[in-house]
PDB file of N, CA and C in Angstrom:
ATOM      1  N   UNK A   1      16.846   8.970   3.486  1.00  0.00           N
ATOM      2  CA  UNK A   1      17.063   7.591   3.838  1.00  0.00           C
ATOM      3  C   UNK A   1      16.056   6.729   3.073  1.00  0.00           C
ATOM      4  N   UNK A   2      16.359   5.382   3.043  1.00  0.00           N
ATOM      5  CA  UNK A   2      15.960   4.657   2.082  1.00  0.00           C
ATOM      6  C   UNK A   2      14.966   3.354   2.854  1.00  0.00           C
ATOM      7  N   UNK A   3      14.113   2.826   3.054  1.00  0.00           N
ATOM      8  CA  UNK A   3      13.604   1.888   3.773  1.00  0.00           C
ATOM      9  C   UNK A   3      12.910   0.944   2.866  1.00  0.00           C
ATOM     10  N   UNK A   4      13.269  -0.399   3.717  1.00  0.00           N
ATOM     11  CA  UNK A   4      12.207  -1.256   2.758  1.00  0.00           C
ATOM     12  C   UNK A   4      10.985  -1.275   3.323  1.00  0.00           C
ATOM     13  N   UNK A   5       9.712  -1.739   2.176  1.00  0.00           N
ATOM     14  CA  UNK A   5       8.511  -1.206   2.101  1.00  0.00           C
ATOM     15  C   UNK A   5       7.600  -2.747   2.121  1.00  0.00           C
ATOM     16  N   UNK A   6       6.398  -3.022   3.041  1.00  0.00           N
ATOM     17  CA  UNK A   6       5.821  -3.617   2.299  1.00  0.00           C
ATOM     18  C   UNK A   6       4.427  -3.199   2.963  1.00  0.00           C
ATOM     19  N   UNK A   7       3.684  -3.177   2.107  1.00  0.00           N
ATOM     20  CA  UNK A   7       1.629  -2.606   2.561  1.00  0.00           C
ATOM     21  C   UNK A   7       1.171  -3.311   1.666  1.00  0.00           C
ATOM     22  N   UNK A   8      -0.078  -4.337   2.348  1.00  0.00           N
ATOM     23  CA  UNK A   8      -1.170  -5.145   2.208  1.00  0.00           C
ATOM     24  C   UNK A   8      -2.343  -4.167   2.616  1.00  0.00           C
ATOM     25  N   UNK A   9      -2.920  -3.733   1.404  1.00  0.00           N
ATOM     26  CA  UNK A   9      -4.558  -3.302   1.854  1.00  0.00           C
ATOM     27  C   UNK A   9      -5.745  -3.849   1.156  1.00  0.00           C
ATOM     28  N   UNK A  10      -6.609  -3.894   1.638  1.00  0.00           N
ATOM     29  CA  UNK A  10      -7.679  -4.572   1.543  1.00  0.00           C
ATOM     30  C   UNK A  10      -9.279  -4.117   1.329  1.00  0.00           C
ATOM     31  N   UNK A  11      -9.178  -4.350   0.262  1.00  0.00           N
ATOM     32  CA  UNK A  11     -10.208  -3.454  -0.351  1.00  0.00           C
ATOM     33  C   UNK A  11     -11.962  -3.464  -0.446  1.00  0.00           C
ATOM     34  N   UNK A  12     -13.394  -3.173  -0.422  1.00  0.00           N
ATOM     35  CA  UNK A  12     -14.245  -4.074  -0.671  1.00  0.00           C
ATOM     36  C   UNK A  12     -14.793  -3.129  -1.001  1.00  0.00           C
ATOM     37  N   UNK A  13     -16.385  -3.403  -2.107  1.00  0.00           N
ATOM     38  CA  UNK A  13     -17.214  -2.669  -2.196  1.00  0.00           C
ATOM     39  C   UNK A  13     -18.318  -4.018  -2.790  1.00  0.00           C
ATOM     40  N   UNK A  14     -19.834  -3.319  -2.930  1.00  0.00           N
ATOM     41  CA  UNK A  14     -20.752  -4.428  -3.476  1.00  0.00           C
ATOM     42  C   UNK A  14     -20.406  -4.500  -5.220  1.00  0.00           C
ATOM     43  N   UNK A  15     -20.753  -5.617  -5.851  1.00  0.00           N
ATOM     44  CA  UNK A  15     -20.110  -5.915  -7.089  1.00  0.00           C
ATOM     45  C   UNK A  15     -20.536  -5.189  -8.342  1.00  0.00           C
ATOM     46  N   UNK A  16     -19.745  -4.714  -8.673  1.00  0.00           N
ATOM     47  CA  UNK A  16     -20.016  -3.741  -9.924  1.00  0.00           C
ATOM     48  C   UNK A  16     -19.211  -3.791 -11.257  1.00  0.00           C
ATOM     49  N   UNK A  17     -17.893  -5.143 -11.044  1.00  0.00           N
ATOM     50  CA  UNK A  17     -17.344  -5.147 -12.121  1.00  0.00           C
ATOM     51  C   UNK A  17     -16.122  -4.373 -12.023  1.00  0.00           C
ATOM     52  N   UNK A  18     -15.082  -4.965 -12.858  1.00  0.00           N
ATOM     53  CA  UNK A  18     -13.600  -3.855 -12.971  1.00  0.00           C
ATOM     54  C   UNK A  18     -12.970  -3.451 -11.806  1.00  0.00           C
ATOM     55  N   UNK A  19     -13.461  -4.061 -10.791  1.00  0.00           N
ATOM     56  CA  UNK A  19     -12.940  -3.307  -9.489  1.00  0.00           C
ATOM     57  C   UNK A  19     -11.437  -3.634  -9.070  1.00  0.00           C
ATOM     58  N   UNK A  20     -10.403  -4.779  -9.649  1.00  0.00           N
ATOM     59  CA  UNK A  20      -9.178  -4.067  -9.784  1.00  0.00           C
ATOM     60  C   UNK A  20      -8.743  -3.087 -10.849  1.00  0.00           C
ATOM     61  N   UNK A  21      -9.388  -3.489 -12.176  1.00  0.00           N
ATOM     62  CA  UNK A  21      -8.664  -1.508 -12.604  1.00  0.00           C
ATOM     63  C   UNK A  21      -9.168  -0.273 -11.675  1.00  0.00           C
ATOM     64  N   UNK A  22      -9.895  -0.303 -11.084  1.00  0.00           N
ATOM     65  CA  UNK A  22     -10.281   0.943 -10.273  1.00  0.00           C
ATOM     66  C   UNK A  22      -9.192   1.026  -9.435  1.00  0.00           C
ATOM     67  N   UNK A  23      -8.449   0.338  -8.511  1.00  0.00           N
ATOM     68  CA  UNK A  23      -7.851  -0.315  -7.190  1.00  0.00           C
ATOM     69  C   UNK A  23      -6.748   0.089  -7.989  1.00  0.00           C
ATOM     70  N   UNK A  24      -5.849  -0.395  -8.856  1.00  0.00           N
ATOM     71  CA  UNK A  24      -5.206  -0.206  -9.951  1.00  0.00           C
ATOM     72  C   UNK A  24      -4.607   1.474 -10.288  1.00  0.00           C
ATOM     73  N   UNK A  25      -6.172   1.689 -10.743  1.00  0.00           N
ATOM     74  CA  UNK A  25      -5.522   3.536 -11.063  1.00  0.00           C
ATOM     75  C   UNK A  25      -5.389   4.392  -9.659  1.00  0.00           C
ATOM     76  N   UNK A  26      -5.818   3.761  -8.625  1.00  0.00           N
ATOM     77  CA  UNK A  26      -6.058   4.641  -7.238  1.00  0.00           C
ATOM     78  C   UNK A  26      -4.310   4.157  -6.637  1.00  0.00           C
ATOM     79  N   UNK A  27      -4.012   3.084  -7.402  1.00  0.00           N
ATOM     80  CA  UNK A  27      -2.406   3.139  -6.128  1.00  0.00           C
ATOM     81  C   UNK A  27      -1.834   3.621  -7.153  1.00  0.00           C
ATOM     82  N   UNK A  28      -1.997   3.927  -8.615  1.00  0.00           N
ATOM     83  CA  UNK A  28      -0.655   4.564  -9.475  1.00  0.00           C
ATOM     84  C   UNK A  28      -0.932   5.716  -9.401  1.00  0.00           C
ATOM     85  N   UNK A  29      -2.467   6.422  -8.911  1.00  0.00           N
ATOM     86  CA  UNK A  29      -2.188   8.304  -8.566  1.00  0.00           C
ATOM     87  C   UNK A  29      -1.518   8.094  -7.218  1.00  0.00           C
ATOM     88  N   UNK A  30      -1.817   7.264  -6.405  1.00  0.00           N
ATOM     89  CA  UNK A  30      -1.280   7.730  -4.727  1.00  0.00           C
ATOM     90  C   UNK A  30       0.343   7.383  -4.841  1.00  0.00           C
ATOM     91  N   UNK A  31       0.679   6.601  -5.155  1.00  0.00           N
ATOM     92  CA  UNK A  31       2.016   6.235  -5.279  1.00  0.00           C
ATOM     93  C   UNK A  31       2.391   6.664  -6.522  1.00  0.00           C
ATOM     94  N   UNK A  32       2.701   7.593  -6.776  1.00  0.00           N
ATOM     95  CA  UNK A  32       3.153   7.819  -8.952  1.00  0.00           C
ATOM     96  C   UNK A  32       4.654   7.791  -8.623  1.00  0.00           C
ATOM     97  N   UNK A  33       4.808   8.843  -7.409  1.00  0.00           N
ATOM     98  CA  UNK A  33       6.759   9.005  -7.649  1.00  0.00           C
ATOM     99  C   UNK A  33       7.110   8.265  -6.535  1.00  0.00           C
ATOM    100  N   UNK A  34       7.143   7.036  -5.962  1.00  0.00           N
ATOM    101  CA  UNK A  34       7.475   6.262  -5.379  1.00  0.00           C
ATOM    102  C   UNK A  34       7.736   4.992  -5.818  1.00  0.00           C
ATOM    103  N   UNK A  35       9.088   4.881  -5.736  1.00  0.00           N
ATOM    104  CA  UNK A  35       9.344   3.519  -6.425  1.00  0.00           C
ATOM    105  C   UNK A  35       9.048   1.942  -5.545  1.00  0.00           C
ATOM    106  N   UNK A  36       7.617   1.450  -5.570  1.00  0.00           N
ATOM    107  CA  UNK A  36       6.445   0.567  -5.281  1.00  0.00           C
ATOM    108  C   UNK A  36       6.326   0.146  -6.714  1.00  0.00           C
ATOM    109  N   UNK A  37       6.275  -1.486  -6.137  1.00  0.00           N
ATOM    110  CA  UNK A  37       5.641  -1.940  -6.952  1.00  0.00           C
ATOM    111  C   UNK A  37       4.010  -2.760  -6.366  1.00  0.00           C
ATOM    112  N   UNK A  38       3.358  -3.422  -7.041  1.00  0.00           N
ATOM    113  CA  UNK A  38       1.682  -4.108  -6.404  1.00  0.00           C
ATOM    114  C   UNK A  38       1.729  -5.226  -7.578  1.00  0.00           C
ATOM    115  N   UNK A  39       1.259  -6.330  -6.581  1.00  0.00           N
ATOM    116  CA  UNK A  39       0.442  -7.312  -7.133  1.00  0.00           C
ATOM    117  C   UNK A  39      -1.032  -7.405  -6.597  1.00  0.00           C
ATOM    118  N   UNK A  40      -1.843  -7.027  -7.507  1.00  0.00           N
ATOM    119  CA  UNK A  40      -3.290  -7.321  -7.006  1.00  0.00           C
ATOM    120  C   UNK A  40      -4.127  -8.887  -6.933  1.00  0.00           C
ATOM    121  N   UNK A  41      -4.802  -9.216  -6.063  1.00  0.00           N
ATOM    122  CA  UNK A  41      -5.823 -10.039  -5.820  1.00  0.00           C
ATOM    123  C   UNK A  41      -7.277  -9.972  -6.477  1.00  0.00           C
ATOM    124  N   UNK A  42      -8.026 -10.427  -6.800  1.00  0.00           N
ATOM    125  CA  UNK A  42      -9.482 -10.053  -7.019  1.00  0.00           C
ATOM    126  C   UNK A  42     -10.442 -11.254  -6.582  1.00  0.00           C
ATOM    127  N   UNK A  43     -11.230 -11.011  -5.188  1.00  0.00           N
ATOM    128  CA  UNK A  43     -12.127 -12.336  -5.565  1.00  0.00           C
ATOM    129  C   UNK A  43     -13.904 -11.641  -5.529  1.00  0.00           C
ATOM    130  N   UNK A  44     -14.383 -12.763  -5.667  1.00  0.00           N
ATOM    131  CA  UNK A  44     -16.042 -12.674  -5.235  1.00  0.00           C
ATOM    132  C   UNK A  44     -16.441 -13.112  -4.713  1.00  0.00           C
ATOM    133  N   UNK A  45     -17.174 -12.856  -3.257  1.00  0.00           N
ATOM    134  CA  UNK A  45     -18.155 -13.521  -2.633  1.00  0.00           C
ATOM    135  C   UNK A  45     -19.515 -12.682  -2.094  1.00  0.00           C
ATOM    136  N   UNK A  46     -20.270 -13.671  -2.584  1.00  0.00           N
ATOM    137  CA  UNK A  46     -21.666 -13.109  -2.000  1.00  0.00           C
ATOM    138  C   UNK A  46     -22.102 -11.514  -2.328  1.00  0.00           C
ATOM    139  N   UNK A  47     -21.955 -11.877  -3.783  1.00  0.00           N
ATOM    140  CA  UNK A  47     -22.403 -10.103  -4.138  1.00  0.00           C
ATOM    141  C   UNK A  47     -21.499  -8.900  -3.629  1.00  0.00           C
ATOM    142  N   UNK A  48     -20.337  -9.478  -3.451  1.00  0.00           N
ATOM    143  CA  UNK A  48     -19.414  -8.366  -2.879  1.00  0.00           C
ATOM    144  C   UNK A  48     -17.929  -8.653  -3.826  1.00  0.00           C
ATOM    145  N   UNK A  49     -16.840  -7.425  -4.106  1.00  0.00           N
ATOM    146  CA  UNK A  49     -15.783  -8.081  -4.542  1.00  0.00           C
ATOM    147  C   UNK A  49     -14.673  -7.338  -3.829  1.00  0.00           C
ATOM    148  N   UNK A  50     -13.529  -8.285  -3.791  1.00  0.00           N
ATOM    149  CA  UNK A  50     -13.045  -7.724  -2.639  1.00  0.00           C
ATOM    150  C   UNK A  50     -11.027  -7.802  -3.312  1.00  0.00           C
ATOM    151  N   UNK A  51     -10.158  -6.861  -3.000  1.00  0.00           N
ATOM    152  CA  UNK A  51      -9.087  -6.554  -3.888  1.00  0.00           C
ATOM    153  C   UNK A  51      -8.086  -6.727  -3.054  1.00  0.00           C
ATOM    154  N   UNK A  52      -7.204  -7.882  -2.645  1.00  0.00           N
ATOM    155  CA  UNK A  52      -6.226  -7.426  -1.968  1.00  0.00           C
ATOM    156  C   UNK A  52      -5.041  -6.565  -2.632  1.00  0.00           C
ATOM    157  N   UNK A  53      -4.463  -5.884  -2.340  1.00  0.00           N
ATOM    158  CA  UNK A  53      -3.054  -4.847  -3.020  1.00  0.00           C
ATOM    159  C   UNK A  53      -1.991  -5.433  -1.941  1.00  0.00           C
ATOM    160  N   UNK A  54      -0.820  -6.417  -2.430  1.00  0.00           N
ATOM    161  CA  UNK A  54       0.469  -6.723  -2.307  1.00  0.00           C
ATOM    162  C   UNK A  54       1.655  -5.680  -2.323  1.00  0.00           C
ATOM    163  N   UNK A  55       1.903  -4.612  -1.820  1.00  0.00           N
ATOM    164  CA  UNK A  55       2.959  -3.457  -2.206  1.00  0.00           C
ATOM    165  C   UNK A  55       4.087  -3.755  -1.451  1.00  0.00           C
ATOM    166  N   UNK A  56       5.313  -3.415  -2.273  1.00  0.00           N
ATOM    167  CA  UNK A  56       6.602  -3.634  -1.743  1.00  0.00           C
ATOM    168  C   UNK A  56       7.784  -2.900  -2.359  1.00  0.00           C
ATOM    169  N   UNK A  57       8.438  -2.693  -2.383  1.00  0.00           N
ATOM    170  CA  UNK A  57       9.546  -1.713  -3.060  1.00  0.00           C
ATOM    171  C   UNK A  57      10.695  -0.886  -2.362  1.00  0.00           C
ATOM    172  N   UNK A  58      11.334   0.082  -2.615  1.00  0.00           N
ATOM    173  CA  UNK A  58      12.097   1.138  -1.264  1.00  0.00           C
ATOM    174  C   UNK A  58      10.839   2.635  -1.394  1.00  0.00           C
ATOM    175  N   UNK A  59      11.230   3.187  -0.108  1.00  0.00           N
ATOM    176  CA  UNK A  59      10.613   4.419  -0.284  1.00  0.00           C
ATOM    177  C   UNK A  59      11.434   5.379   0.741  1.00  0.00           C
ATOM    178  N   UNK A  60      10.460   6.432   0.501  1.00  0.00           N
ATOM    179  CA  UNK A  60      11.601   7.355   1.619  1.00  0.00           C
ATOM    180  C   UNK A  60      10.873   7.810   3.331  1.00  0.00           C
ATOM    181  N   UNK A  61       9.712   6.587   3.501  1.00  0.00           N
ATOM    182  CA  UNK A  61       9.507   6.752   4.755  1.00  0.00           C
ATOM    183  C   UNK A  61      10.006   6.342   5.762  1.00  0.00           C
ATOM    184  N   UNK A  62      10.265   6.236   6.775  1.00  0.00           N
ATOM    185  CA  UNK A  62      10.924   6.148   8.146  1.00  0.00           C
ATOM    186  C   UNK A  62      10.027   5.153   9.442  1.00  0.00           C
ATOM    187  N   UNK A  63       8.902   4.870   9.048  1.00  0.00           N
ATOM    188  CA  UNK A  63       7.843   4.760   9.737  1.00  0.00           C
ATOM    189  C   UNK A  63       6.897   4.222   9.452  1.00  0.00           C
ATOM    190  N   UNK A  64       5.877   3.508   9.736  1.00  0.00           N
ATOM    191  CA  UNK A  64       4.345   2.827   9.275  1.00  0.00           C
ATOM    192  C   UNK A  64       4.196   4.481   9.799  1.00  0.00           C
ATOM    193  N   UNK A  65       3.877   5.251  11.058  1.00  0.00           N
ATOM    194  CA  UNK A  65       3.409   6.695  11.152  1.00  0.00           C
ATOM    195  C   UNK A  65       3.595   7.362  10.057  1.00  0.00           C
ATOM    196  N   UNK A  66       4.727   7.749   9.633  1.00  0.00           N
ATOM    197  CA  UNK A  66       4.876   8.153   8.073  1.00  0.00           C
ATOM    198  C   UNK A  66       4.172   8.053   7.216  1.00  0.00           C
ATOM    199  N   UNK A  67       4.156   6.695   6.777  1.00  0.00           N
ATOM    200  CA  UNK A  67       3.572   6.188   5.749  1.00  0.00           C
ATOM    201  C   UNK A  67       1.801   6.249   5.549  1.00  0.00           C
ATOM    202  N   UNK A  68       1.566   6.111   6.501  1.00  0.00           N
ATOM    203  CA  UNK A  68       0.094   6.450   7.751  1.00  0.00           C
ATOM    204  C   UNK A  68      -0.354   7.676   6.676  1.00  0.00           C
ATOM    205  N   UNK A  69       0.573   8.723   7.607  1.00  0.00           N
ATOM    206  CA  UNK A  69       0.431  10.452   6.781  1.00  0.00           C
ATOM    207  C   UNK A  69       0.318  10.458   5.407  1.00  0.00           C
ATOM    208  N   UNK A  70       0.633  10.276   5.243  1.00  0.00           N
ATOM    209  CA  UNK A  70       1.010  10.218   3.733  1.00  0.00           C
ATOM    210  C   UNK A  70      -0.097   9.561   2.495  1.00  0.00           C
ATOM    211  N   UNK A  71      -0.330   8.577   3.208  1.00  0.00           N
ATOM    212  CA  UNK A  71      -1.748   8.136   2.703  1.00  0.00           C
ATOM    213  C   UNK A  71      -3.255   8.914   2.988  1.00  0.00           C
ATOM    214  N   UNK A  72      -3.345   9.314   4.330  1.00  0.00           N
ATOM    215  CA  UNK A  72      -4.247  10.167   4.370  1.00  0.00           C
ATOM    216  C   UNK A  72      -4.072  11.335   4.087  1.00  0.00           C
ATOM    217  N   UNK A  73      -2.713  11.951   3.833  1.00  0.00           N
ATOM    218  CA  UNK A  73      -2.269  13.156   3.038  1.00  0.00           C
ATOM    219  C   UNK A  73      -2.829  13.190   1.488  1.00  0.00           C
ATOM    220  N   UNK A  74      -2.323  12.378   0.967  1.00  0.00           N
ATOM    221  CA  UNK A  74      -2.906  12.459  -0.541  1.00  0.00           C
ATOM    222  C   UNK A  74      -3.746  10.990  -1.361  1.00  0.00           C
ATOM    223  N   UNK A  75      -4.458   9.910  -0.892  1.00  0.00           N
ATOM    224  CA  UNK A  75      -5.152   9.335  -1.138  1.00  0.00           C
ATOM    225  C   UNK A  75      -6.758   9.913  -1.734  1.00  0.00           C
ATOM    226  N   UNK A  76      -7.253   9.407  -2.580  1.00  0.00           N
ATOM    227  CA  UNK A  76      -9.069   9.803  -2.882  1.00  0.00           C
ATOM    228  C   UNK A  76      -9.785   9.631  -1.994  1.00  0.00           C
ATOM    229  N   UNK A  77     -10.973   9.953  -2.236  1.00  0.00           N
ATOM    230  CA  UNK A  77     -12.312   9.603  -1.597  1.00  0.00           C
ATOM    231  C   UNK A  77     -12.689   8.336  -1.685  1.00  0.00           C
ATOM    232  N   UNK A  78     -12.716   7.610  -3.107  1.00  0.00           N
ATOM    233  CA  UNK A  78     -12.870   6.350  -3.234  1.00  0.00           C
ATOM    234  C   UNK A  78     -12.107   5.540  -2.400  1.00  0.00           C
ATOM    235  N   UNK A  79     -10.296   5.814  -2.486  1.00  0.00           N
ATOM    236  CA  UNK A  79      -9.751   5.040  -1.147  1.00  0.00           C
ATOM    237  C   UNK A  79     -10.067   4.478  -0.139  1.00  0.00           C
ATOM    238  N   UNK A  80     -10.796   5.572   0.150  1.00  0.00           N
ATOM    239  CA  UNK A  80     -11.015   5.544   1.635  1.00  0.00           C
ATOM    240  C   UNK A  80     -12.552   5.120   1.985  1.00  0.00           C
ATOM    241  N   UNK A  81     -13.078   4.994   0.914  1.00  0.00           N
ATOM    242  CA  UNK A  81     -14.734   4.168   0.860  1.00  0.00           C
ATOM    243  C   UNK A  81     -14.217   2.908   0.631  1.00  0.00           C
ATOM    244  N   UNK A  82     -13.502   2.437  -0.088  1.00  0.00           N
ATOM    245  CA  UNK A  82     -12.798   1.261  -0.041  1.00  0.00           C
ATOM    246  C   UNK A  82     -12.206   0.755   0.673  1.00  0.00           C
ATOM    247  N   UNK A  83     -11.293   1.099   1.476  1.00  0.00           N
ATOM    248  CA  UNK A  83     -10.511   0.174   2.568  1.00  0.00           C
ATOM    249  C   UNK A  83     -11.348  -0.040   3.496  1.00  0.00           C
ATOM    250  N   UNK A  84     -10.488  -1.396   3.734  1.00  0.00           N
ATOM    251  CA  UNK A  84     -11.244  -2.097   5.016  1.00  0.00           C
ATOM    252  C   UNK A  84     -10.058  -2.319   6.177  1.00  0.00           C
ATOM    253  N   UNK A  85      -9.216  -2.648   5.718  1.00  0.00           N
ATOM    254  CA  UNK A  85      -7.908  -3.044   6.583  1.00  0.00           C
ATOM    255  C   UNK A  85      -7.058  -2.559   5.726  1.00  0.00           C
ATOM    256  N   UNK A  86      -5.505  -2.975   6.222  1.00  0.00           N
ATOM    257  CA  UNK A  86      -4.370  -2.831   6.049  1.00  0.00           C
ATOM    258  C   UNK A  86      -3.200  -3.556   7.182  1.00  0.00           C
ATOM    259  N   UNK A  87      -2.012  -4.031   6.480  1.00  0.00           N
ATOM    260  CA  UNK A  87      -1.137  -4.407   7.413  1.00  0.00           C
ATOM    261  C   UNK A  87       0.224  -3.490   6.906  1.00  0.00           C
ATOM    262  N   UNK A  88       1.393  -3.168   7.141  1.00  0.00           N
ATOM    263  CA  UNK A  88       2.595  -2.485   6.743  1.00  0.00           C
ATOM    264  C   UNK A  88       3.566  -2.472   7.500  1.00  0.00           C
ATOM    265  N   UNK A  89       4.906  -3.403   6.715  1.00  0.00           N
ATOM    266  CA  UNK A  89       6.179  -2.954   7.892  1.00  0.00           C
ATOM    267  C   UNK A  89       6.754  -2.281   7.256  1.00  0.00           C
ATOM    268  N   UNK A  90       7.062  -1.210   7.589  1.00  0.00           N
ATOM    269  CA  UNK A  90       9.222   0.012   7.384  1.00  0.00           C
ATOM    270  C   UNK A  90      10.110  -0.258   7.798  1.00  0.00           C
ATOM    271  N   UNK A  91      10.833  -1.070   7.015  1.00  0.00           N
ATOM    272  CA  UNK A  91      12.254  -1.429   7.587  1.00  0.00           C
ATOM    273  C   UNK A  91      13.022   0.036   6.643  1.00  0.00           C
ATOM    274  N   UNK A  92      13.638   0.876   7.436  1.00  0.00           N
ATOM    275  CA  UNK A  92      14.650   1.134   7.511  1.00  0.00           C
ATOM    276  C   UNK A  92      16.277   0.791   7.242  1.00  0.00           C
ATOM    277  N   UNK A  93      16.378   1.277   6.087  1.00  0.00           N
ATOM    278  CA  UNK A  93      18.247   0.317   5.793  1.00  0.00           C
ATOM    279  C   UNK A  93      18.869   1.192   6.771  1.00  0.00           C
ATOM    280  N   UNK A  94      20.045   0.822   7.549  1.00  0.00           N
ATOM    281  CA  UNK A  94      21.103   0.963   8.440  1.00  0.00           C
ATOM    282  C   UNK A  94      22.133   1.096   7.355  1.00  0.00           C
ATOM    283  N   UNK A  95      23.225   2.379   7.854  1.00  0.00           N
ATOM    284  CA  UNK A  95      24.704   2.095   7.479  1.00  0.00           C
ATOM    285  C   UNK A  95      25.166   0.720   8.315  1.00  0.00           C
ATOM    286  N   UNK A  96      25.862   0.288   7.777  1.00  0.00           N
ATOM    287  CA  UNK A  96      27.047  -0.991   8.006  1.00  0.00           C
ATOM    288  C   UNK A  96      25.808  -2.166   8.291  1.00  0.00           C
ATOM    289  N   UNK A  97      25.695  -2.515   9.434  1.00  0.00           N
ATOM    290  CA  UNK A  97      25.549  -4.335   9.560  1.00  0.00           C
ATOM    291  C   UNK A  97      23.892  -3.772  10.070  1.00  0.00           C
ATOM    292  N   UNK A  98      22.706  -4.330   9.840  1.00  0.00           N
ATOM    293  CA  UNK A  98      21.765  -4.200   9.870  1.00  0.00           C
ATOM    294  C   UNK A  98      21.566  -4.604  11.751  1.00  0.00           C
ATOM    295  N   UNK A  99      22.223  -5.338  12.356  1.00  0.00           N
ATOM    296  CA  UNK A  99      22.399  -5.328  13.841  1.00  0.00           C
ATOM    297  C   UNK A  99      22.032  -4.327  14.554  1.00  0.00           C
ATOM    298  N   UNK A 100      23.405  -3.432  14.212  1.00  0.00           N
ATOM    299  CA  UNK A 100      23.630  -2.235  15.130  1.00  0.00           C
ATOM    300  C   UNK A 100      23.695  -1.225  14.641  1.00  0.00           C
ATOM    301  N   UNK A 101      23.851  -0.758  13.482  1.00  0.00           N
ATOM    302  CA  UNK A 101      23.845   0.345  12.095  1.00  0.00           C
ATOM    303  C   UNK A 101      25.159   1.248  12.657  1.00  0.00           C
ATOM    304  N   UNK A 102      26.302   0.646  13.086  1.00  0.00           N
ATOM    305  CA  UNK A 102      28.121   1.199  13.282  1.00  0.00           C
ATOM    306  C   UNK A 102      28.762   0.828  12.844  1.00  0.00           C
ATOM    307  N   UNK A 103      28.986  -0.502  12.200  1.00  0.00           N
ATOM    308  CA  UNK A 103      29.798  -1.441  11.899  1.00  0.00           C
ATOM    309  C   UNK A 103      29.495  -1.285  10.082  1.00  0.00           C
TER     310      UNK A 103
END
């Protein structure tokens, strides 16, 4: 099954430069065979820089739980020193009328 996708995560570390190509190569290993796409953010404040990731596309999860797994299934170390938040809905496509999925 096919669902639509969208994940906002939110990234930070203290400033070191390049920190969306880093953000960058970490969602094209975690996501490689998932058809996602990302628009990244980059700002600076106060000696800190901080990355939002825009993701949206179809995928084949069923679930934010899913999707959950899956990230802590195969995400880096850096990932996960990096995130701060996240938001994500799974819509699910329905056969027939998105209502009642019979019709």
């Amino acid at each position: 099954m096919t669902s639509e996708t969208y994940i906002d995560l939110c990234f930070v570390r203290q400033q070191a430069g390049d920190f969306s190509g880093e953000i960058e190569e970490l969602l094209q290993k975690l996501f490689a065979k998932k058809r996602l796409n990302w628009y990244l953010e980059e700002k600076v404040v106060d000696g800190a820089e901080m990355v939002i990731a825009e993701i949206k596309g179809m995928s084949t999860w069923e679930s934010e739980d899913e999707t959950i797994q899956f990230i802590e299934d195969h995400a880096e170390d850096k990932f996960w020193d990096y995130l701060q938040g996240y938001k994500m809905f799974i819509y699910p496509v329905k056969k027939g009328c998105n209502s009642c999925g019979g019709h």
